[in-house]
C-alpha atoms as a PDB file:
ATOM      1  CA  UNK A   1      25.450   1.788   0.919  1.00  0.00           C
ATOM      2  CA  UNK A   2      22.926   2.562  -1.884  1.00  0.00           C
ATOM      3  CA  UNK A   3      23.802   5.683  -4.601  1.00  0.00           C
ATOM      4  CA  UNK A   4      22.652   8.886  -3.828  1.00  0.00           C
ATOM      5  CA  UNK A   5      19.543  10.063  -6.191  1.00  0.00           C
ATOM      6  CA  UNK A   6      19.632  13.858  -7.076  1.00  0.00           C
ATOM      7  CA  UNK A   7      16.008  15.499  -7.420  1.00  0.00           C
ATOM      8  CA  UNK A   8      15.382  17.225 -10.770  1.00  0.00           C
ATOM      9  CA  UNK A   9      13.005  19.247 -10.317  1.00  0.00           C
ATOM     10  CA  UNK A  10      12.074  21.732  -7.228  1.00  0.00           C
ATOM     11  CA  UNK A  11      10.561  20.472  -4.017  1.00  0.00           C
ATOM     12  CA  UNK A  12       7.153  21.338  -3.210  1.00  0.00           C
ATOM     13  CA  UNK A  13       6.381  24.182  -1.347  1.00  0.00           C
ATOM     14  CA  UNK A  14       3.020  21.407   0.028  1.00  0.00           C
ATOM     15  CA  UNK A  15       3.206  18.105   0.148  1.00  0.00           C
ATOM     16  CA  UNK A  16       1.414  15.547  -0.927  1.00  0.00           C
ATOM     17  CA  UNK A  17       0.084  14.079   1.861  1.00  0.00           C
ATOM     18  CA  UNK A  18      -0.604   9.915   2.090  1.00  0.00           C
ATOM     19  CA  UNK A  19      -2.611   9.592   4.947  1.00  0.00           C
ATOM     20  CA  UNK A  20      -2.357   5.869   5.278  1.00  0.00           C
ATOM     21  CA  UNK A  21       0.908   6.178   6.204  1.00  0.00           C
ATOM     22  CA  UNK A  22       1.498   9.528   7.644  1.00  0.00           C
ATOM     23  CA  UNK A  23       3.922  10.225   4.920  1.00  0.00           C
ATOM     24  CA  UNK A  24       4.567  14.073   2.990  1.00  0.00           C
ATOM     25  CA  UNK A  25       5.737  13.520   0.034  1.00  0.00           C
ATOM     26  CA  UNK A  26       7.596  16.913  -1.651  1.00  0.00           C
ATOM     27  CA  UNK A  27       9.004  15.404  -5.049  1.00  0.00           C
ATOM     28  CA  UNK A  28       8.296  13.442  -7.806  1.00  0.00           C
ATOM     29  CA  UNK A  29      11.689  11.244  -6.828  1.00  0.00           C
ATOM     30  CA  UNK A  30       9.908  10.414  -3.688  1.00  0.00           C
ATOM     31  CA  UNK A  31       6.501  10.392  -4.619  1.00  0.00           C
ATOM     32  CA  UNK A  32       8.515   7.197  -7.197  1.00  0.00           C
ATOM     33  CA  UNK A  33      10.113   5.719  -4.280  1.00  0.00           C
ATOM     34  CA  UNK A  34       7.030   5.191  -2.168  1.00  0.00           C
ATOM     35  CA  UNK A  35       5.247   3.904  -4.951  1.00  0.00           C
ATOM     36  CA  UNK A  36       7.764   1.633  -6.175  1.00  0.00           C
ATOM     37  CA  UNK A  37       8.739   0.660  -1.884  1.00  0.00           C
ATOM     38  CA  UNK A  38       4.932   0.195  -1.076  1.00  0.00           C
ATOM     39  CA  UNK A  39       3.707  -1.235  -3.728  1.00  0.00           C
ATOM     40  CA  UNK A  40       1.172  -3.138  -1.833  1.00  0.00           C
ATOM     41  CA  UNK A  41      -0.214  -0.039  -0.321  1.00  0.00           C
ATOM     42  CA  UNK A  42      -1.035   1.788  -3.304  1.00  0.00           C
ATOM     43  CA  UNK A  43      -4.425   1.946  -4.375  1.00  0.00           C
ATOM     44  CA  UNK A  44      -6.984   4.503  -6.544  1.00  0.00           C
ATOM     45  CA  UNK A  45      -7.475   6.197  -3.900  1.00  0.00           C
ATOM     46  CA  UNK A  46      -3.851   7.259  -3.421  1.00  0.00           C
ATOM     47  CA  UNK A  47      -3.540   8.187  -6.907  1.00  0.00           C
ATOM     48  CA  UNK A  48      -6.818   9.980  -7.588  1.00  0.00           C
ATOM     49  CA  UNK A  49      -8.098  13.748  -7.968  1.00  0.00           C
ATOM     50  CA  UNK A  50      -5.964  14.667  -4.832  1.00  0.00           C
ATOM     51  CA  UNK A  51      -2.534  13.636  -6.223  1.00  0.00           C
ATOM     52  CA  UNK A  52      -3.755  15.342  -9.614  1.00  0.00           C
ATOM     53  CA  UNK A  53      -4.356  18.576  -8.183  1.00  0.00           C
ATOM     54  CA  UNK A  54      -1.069  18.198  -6.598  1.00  0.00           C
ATOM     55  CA  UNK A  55       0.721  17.540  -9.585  1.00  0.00           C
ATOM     56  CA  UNK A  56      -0.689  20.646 -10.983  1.00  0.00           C
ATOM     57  CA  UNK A  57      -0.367  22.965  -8.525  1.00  0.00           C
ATOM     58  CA  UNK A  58       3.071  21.836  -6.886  1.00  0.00           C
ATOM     59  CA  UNK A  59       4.694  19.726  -9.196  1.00  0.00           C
ATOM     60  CA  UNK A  60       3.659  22.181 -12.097  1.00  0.00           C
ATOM     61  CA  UNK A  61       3.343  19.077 -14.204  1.00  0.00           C
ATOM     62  CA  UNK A  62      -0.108  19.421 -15.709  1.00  0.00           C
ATOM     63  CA  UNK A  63       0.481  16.923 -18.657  1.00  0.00           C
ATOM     64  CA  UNK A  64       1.302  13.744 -15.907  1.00  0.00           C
ATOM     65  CA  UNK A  65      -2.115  14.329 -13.845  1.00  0.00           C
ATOM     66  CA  UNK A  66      -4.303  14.878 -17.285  1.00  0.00           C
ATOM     67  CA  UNK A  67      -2.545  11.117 -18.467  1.00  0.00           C
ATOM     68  CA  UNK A  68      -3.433   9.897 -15.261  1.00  0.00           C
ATOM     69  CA  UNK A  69      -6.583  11.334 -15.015  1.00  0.00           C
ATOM     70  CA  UNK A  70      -7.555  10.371 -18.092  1.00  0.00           C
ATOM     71  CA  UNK A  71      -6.402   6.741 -17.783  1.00  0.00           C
ATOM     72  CA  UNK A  72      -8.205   6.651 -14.642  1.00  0.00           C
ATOM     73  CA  UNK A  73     -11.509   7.613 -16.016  1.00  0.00           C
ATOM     74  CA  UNK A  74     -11.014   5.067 -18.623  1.00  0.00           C
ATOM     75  CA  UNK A  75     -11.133   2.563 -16.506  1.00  0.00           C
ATOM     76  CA  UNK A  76      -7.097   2.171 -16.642  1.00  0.00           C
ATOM     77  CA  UNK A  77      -5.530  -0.343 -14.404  1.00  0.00           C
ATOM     78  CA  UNK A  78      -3.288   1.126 -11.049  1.00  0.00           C
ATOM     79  CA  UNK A  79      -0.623  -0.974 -12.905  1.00  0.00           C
ATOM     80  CA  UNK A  80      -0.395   1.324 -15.536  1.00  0.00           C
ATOM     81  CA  UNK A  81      -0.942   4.269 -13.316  1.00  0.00           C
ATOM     82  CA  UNK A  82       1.870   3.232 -11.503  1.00  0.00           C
ATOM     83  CA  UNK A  83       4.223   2.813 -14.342  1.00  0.00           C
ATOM     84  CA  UNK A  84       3.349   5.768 -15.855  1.00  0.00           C
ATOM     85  CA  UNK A  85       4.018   7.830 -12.649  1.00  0.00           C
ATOM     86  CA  UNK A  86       7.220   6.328 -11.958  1.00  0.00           C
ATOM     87  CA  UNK A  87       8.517   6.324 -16.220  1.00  0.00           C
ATOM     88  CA  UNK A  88       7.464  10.184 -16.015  1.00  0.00           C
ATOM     89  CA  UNK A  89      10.742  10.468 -13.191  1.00  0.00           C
ATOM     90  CA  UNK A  90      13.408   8.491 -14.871  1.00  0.00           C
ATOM     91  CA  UNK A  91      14.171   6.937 -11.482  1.00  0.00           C
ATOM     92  CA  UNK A  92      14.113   3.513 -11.714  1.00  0.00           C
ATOM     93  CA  UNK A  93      16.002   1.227 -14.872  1.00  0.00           C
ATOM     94  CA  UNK A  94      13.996  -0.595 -17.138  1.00  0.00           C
ATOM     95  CA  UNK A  95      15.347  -3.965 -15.363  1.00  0.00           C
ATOM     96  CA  UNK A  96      13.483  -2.557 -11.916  1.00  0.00           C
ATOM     97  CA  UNK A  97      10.247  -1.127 -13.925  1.00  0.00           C
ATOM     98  CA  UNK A  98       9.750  -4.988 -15.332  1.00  0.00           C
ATOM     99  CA  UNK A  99      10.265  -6.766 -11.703  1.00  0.00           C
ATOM    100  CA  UNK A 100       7.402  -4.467 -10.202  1.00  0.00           C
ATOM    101  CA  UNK A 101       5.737  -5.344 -13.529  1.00  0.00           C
ATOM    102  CA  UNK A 102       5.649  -8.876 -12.833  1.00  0.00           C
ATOM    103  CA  UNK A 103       5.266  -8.258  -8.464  1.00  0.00           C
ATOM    104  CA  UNK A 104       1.701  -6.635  -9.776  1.00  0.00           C
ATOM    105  CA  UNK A 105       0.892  -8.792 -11.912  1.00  0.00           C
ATOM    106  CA  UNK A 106       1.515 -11.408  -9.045  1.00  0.00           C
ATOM    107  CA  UNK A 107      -0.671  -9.160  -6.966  1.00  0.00           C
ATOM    108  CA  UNK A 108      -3.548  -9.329  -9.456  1.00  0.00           C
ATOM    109  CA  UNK A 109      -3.662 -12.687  -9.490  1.00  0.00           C
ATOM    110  CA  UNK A 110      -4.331 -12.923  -5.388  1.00  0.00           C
ATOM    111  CA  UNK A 111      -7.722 -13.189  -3.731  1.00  0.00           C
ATOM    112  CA  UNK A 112      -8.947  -9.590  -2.304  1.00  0.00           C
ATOM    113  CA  UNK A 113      -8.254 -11.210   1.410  1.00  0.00           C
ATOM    114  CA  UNK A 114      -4.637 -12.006   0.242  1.00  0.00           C
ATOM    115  CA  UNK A 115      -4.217  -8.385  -1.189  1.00  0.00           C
ATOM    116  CA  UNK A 116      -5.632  -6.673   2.323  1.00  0.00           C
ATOM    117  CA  UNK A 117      -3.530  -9.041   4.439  1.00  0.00           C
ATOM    118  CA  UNK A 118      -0.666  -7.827   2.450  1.00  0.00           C
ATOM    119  CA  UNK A 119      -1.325  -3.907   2.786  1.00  0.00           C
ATOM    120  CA  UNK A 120      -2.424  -4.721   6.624  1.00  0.00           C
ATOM    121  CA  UNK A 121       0.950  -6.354   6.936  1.00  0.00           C
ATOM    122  CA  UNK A 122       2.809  -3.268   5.340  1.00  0.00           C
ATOM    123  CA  UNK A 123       1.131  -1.354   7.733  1.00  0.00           C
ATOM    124  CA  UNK A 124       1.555  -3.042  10.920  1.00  0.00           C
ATOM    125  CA  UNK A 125       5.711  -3.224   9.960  1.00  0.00           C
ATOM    126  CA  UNK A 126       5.550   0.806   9.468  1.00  0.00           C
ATOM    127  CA  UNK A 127       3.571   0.960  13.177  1.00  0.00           C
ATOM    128  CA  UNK A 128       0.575   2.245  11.712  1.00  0.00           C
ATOM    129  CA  UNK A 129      -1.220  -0.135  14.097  1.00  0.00           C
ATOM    130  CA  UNK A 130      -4.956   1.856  13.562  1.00  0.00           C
ATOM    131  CA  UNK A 131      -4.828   1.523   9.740  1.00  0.00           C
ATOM    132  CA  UNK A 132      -3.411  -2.130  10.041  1.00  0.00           C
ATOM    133  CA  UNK A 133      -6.524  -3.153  12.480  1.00  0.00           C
ATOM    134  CA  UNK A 134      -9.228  -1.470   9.801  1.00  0.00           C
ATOM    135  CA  UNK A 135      -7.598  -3.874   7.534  1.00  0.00           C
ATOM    136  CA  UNK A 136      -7.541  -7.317   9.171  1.00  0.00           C
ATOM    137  CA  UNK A 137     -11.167  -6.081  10.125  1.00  0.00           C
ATOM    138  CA  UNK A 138     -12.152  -6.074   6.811  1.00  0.00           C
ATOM    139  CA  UNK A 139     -10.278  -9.478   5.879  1.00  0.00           C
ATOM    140  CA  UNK A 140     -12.684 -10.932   8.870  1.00  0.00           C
ATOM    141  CA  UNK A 141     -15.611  -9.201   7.611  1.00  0.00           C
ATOM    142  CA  UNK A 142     -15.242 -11.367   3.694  1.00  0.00           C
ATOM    143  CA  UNK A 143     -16.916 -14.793   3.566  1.00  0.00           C
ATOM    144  CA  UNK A 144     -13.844 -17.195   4.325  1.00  0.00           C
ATOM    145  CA  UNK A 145     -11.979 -18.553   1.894  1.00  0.00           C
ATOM    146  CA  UNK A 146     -11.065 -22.220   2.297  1.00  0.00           C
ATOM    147  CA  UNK A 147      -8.848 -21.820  -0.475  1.00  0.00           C
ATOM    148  CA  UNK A 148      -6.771 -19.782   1.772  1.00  0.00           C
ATOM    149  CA  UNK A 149      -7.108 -22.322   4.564  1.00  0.00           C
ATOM    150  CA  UNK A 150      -6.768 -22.346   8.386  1.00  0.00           C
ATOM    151  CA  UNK A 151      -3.361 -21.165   8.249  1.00  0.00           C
ATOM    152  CA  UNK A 152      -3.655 -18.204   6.797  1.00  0.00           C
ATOM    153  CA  UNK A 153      -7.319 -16.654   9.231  1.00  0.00           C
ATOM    154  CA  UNK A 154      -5.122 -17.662  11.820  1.00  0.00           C
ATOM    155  CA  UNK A 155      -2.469 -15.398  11.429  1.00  0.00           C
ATOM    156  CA  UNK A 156      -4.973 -12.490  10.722  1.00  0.00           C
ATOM    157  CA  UNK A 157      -6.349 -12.928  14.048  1.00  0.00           C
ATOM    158  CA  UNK A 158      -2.717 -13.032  15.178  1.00  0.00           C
ATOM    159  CA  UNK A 159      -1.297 -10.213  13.662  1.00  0.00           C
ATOM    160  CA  UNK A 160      -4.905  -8.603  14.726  1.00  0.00           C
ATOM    161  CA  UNK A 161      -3.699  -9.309  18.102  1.00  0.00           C
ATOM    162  CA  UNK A 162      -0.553  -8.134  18.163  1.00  0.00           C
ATOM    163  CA  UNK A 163      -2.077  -5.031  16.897  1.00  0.00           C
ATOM    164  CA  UNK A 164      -4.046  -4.673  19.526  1.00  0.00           C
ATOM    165  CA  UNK A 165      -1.708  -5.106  22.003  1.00  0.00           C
ATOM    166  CA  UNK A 166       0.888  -1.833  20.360  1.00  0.00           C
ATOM    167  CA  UNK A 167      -2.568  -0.058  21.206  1.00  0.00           C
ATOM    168  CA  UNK A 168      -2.987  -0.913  24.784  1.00  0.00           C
ATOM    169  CA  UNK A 169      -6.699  -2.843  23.548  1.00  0.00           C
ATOM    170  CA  UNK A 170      -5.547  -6.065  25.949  1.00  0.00           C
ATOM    171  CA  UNK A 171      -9.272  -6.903  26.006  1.00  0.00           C
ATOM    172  CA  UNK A 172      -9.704  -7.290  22.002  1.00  0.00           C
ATOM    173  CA  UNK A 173      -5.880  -8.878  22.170  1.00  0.00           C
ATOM    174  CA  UNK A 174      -6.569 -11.642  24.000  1.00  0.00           C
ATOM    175  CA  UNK A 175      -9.900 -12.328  22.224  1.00  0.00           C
ATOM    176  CA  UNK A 176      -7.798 -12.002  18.818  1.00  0.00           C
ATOM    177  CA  UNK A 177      -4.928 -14.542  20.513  1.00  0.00           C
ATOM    178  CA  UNK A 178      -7.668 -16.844  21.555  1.00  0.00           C
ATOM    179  CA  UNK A 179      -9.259 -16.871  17.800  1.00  0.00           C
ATOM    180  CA  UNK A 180      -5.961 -17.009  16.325  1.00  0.00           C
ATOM    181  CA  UNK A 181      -5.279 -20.475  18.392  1.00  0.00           C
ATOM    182  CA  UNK A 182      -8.977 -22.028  17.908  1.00  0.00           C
ATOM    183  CA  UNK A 183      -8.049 -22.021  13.771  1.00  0.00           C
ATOM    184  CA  UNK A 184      -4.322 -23.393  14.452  1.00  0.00           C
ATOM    185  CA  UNK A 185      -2.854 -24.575  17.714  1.00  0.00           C
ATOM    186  CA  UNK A 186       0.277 -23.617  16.904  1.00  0.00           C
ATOM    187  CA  UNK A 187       2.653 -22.701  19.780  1.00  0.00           C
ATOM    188  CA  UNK A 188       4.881 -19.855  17.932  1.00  0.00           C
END
């Protein structure tokens, strides 16, 4: 059983919302723990002008969205937004901050099709079948990679499929499954 993490600071009276993942965050302790859980999901997006104006107005921490802000416009990586977001809560041990260090860094070095099939993954574990589909989608929609080989277009289509099928889209399933086994005929 994991140690019980006492919020400094009061809860928000609105939450910042992530709509990815259908997921209201009310505290800077969570709003660290998704990022640092989910790391594969976070993008600019998710840390732009809305999560500013939500620091501001509910967090009442004007200082954190101005340094991300700024770092933002600057043309600062998510990395460091990241960091910066989750140093600013004191959550996390220096041991933890440098292991997410080197997971981005890992992530940076992956293809864009690697680093969708990843969030699409994260997605389609969470049930978030819709958001998972837009995301394979787009993997199919990039010029093949054949550094990524067969292997890995085939389990797209797969996990495309499976999608489909939480959705009741039996139709685009089967046309997924049937993809999926014309790049690998593999029987699992």
């Amino acid at each position: 059983m994991g140690a019980v993490m006492i919020c400094k600071n009061e809860p928000a009276e609105t939450p910042y919302y992530i709509e990815s993942m259908g997921v209201r965050i009310y505290s800077m302790e969570e709003l660290a723990y998704f990022l640092y859980e989910n790391i594969y999901l976070v993008d600019k997006k998710m840390l732009g002008q809305r999560l500013w104006d939500w620091l501001r107005t509910e967090m009442h921490n004007p200082e954190l969205a101005d340094r991300l802000q700024k770092g933002m416009e600057a043309g600062g990586s998510l990395q460091n937004m990241v960091l910066t977001i989750l140093r600013s809560v004191d959550f996390y041990s220096q041991e933890e901050l440098t292991q997410l260090t080197a997971k981005m860094k890992v992530l940076n070095t992956y293809q864009e099709q690697e680093r969708l099939k990843l969030r699409a993954d994260e997605y389609f574990v969470g049930g978030n079948y819709q958001a998972a589909i837009y995301e394979y989608q787009k993997i199919l929609d990039i010029r093949q990679s054949e550094r990524l080989g067969v292997e890995f277009y085939a389990h797209v289509w797969n996990n495309l499929g499976v999608c489909c099928c939480r959705l009741f889209l039996f139709g685009k399933a089967a046309q997924a499954f049937r993809t999926s086994w014309q790049y690998q005929k593999d029987p699992a």
